[in-house]
C-alpha atoms as a PDB file:
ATOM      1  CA  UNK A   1     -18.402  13.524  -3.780  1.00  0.00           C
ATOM      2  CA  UNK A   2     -21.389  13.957  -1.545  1.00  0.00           C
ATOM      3  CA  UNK A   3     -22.143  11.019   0.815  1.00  0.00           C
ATOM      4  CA  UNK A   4     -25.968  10.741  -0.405  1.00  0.00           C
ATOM      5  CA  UNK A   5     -24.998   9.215  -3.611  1.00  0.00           C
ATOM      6  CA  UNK A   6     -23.242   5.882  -1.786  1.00  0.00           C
ATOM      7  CA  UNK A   7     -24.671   3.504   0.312  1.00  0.00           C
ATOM      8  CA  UNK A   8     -22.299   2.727   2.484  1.00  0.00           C
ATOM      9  CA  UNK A   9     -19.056   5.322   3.350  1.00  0.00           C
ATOM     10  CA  UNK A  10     -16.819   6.073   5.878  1.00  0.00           C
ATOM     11  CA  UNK A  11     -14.813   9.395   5.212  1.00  0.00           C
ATOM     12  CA  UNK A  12     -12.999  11.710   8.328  1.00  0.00           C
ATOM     13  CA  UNK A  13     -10.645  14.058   8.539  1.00  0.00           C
ATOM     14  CA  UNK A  14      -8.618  15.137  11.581  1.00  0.00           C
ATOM     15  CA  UNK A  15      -9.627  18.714  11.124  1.00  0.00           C
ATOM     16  CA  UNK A  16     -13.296  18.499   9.555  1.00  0.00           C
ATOM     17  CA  UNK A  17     -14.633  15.349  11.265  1.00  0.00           C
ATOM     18  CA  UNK A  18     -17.067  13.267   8.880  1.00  0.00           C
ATOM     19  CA  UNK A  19     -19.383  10.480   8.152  1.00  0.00           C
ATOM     20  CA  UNK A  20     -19.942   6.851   8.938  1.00  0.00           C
ATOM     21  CA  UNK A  21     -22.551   5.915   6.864  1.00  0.00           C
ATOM     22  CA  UNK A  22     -24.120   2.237   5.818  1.00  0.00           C
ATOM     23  CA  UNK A  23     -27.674   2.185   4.266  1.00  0.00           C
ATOM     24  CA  UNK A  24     -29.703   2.159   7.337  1.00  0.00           C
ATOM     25  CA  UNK A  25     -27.044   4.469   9.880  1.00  0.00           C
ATOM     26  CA  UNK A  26     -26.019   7.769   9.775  1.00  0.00           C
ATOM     27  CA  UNK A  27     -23.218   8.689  12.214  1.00  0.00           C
ATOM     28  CA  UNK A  28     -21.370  11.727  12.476  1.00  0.00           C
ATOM     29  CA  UNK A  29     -17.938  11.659  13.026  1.00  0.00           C
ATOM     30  CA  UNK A  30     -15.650  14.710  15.217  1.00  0.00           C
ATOM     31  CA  UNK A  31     -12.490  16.572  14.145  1.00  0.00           C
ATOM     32  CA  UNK A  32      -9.236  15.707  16.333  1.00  0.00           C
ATOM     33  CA  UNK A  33      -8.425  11.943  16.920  1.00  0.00           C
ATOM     34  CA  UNK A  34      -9.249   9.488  14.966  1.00  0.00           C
ATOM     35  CA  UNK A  35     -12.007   6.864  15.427  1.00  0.00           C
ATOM     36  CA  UNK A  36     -10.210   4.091  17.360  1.00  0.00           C
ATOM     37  CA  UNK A  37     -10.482   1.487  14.938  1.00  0.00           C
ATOM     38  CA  UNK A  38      -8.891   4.014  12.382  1.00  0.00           C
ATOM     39  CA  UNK A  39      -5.734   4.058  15.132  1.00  0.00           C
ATOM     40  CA  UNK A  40      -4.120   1.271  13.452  1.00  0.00           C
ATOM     41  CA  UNK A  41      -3.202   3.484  10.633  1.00  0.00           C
ATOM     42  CA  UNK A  42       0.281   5.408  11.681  1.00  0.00           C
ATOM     43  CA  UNK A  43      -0.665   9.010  11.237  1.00  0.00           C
ATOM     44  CA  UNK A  44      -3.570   9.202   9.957  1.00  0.00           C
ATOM     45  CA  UNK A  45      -5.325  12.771   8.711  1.00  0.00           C
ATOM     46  CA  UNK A  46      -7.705  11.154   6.506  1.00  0.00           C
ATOM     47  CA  UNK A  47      -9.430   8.605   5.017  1.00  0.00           C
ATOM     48  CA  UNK A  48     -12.006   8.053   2.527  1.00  0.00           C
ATOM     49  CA  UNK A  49     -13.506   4.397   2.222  1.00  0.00           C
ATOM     50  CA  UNK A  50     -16.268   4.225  -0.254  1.00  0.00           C
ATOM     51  CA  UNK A  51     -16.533  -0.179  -1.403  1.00  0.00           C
ATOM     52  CA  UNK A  52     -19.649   0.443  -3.601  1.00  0.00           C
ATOM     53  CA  UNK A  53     -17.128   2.426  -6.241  1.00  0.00           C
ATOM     54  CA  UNK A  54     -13.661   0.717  -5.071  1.00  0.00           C
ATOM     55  CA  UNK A  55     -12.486   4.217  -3.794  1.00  0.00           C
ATOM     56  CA  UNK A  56     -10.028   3.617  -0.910  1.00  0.00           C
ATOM     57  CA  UNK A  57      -7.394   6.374   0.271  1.00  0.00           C
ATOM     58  CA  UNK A  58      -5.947   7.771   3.288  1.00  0.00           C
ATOM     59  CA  UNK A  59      -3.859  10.584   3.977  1.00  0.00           C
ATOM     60  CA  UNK A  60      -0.968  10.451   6.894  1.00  0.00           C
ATOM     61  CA  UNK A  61       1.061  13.021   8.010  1.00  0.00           C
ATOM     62  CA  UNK A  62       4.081  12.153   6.774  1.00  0.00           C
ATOM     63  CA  UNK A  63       3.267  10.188   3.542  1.00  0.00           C
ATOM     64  CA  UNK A  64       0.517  12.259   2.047  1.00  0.00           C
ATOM     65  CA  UNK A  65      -2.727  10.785   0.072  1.00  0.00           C
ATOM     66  CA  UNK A  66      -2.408   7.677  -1.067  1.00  0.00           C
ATOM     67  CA  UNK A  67      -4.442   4.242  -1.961  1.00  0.00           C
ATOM     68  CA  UNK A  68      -5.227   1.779   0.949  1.00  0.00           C
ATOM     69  CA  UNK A  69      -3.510  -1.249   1.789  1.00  0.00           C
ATOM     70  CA  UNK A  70      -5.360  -4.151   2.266  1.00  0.00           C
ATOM     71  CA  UNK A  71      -5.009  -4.453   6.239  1.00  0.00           C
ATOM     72  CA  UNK A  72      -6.266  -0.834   6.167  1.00  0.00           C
ATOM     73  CA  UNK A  73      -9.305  -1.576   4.162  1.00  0.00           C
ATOM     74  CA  UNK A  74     -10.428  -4.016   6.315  1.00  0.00           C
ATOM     75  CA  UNK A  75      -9.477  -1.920   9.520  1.00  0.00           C
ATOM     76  CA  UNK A  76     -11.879   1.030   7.663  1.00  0.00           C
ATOM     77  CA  UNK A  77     -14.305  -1.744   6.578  1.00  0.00           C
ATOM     78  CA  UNK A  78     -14.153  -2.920  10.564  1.00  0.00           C
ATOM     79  CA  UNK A  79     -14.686   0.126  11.460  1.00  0.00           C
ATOM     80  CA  UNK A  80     -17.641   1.092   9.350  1.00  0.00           C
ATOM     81  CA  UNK A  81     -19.734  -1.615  10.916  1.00  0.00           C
ATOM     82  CA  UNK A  82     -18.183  -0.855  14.643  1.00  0.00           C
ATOM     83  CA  UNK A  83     -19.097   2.532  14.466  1.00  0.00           C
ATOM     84  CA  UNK A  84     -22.273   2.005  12.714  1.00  0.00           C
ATOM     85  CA  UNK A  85     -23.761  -0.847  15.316  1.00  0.00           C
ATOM     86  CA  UNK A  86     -26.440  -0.216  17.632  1.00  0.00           C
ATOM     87  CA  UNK A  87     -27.329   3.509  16.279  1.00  0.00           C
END
């Protein structure tokens, strides 16, 4: 899915890096660690968070992909805006 079609997305991956994206900010995000507002997710490899199309998964090391839970949509919906403020 390419991130022009969504208004508002946040998708990373430990070893391709990725997007934060709401309709007015663009920010790129780096392979390696996660974001730290993504930390609160154990494990985390990857997530894609797109709330325009109710499209929430993660991946984690040991659990593979899989849908959000709640507390980890609003910890990618936190950090959407977090790393989207003051671009």
């Amino acid at each position: 899915m390419s991130d022009e079609f969504y208004p508002q997305r946040l998708r990373w991956s430990s070893d391709r890096g990725g997007i934060a994206k709401t309709p007015t900010k663009q920010v790129r995000l780096s392979p390696g660690e996660p974001p730290q507002q993504l930390q609160v997710i154990p494990d985390i490899e990857f997530i894609d968070y797109i709330p325009a199309i109710h499209l929430y998964r993660v991946r984690t090391k040991f659990h593979g992909e899989r849908d959000m839970e709640d507390h980890e949509i609003g910890a990618a919906r936190e950090a959407l805006q977090a790393l989207t403020e003051g671009v």
